[in-house]
Protein backbone atom coordinates (compact mmCIF):
# COMPACT_ATOMS: atom_id res chain seq x y z
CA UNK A 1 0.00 0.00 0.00
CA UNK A 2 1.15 3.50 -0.89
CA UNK A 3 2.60 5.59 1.52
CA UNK A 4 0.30 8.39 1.67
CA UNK A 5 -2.74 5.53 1.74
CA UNK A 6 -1.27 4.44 4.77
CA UNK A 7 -1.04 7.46 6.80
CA UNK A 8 -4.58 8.67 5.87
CA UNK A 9 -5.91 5.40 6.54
CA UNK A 10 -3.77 4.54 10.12
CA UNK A 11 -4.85 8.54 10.60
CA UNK A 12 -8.39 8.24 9.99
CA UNK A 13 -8.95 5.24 12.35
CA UNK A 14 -6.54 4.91 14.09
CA UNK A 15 -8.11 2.18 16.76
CA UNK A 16 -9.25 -0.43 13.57
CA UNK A 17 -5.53 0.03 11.78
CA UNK A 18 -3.45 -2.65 12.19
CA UNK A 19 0.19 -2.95 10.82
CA UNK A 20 -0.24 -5.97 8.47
CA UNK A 21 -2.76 -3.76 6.30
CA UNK A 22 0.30 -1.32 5.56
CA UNK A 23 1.32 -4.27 3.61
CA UNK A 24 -1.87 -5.15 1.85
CA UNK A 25 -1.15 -4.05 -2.16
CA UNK A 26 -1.93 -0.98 -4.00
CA UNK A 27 -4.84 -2.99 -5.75
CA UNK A 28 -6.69 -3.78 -2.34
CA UNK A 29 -6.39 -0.21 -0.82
CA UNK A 30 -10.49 0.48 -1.28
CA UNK A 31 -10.75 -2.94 -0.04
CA UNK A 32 -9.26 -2.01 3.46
CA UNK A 33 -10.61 0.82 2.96
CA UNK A 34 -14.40 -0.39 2.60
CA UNK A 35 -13.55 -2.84 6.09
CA UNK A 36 -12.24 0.32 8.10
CA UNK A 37 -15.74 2.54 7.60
CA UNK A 38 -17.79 -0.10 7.69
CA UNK A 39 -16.79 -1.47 11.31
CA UNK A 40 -16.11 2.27 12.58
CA UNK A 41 -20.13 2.76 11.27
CA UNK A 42 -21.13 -1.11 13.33
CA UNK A 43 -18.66 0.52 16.13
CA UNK A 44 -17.67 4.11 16.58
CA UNK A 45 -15.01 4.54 18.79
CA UNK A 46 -16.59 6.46 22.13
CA UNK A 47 -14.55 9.55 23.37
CA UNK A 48 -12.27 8.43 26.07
CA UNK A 49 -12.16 5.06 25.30
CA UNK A 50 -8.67 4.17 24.38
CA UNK A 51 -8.91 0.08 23.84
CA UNK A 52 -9.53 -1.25 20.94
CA UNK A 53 -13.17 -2.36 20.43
CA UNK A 54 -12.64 -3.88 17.52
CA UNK A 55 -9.59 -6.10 16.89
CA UNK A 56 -8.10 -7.45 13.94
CA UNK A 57 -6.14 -9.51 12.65
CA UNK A 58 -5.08 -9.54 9.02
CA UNK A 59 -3.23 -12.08 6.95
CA UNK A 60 -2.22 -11.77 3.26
CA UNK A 61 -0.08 -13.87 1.10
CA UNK A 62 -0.31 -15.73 -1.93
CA UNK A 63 -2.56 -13.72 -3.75
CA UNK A 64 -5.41 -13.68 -0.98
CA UNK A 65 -6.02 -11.83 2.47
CA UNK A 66 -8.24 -13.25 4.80
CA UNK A 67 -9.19 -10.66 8.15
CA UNK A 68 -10.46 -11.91 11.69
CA UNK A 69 -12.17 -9.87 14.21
CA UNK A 70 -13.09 -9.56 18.11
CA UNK A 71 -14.61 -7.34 19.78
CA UNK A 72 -13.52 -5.68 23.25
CA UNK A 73 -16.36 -5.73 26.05
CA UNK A 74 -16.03 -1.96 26.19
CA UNK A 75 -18.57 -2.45 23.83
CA UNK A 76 -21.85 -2.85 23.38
CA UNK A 77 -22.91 -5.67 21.41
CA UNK A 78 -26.43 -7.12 20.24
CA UNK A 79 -27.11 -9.92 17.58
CA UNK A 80 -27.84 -6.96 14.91
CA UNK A 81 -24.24 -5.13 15.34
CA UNK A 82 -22.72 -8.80 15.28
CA UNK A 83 -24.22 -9.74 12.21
CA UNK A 84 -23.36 -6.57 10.68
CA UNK A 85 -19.99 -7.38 11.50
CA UNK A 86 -19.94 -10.73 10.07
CA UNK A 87 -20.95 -9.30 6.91
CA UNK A 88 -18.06 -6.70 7.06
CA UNK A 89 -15.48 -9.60 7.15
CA UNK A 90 -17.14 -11.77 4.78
CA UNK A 91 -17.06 -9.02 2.22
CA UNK A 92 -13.53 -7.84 3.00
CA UNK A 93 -12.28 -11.27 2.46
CA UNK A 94 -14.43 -12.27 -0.62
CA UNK A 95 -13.39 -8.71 -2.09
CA UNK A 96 -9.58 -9.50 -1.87
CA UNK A 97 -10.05 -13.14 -3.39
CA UNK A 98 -11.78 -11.50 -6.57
CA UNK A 99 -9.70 -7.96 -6.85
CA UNK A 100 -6.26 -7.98 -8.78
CA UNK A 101 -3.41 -6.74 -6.50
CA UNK A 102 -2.45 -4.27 -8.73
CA UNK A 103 -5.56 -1.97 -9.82
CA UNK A 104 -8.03 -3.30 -7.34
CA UNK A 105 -10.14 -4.57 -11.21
CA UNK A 106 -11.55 -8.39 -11.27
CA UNK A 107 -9.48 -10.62 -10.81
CA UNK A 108 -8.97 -13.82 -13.28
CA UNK A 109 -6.41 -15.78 -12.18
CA UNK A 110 -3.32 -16.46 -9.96
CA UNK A 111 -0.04 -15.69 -11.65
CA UNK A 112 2.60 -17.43 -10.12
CA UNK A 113 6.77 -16.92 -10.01
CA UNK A 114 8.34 -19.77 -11.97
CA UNK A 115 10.58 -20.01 -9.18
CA UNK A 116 7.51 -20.68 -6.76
CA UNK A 117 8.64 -17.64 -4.65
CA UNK A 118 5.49 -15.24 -5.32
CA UNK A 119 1.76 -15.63 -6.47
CA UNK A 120 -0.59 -12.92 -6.84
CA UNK A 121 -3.84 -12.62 -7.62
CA UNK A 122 -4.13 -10.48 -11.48
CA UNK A 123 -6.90 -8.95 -13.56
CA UNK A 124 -6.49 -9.71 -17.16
CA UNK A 125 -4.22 -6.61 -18.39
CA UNK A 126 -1.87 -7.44 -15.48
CA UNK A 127 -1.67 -11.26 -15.88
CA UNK A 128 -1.09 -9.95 -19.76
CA UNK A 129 1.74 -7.47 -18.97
CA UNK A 130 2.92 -9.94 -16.98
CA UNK A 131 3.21 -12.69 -19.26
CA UNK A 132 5.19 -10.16 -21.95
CA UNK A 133 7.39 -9.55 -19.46
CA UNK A 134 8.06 -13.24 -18.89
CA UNK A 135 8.38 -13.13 -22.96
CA UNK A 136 10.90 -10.17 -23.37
CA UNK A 137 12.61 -11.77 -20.68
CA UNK A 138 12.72 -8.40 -18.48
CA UNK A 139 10.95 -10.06 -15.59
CA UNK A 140 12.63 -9.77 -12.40
């Protein structure tokens, strides 16, 4: 993630950031994006509350990201807001399995190193581009 995503994101809500979503791709930035408002709208953080009512975890490799959540009793919690939540995840982690890493388009496949050491998940122009590169023999 770019730079200047990361500081207005971390900035903007600052008790839902967590570290591993500086490392999330440029492609996926709306995606983390999306998750951040949506659980500070399920859960705004109160005024002189300084836990975390929300936390999360975030894992990303191989072309997918997957997020977990739980929630602080500093909160309050019905079946409605939990729910809500759910759905939050859910659509994070469907979003990243279906959004190329690079432009945030569909996704259509997994492109992977021929040395095995990366995969990432590509929209059509990028698994293209990527291929020529492979062809030219410019890929690094």
């Amino acid at each position: 993630m770019k730079k200047d995503d990361r500081k207005r994101l971390s900035d903007a809500y600052p008790f839902l950031w967590t570290y591993e979503m500086a490392t999330m791709p440029d492609g996926w930035t709306e995606i983390v994006e999306r998750l951040l408002a949506d659980l500070d709208a399920i859960q705004p953080q109160p005024e002189r509350v300084f836990g975390r009512l929300i936390n999360l975890v975030v894992r990303s490799g191989g072309g997918f990201a997957i997020v977990y959540a739980s929630v602080n009793d500093l909160a309050e919690w019905d079946a409605e807001k939990a729910l809500k939540l759910v759905e939050a995840i859910q659509r994070f982690n469907n979003s990243t399995s279906r959004s190329c890493q690079v432009c945030g388009d569909p996704s259509v496949m997994i492109v992977k190193e021929t040395d095995g050491s990366k995969q990432e998940m590509l929209c059509q122009r990028h698994a293209d581009a990527r291929l020529a590169e492979y062809d030219r023999g410019t890929m690094q």
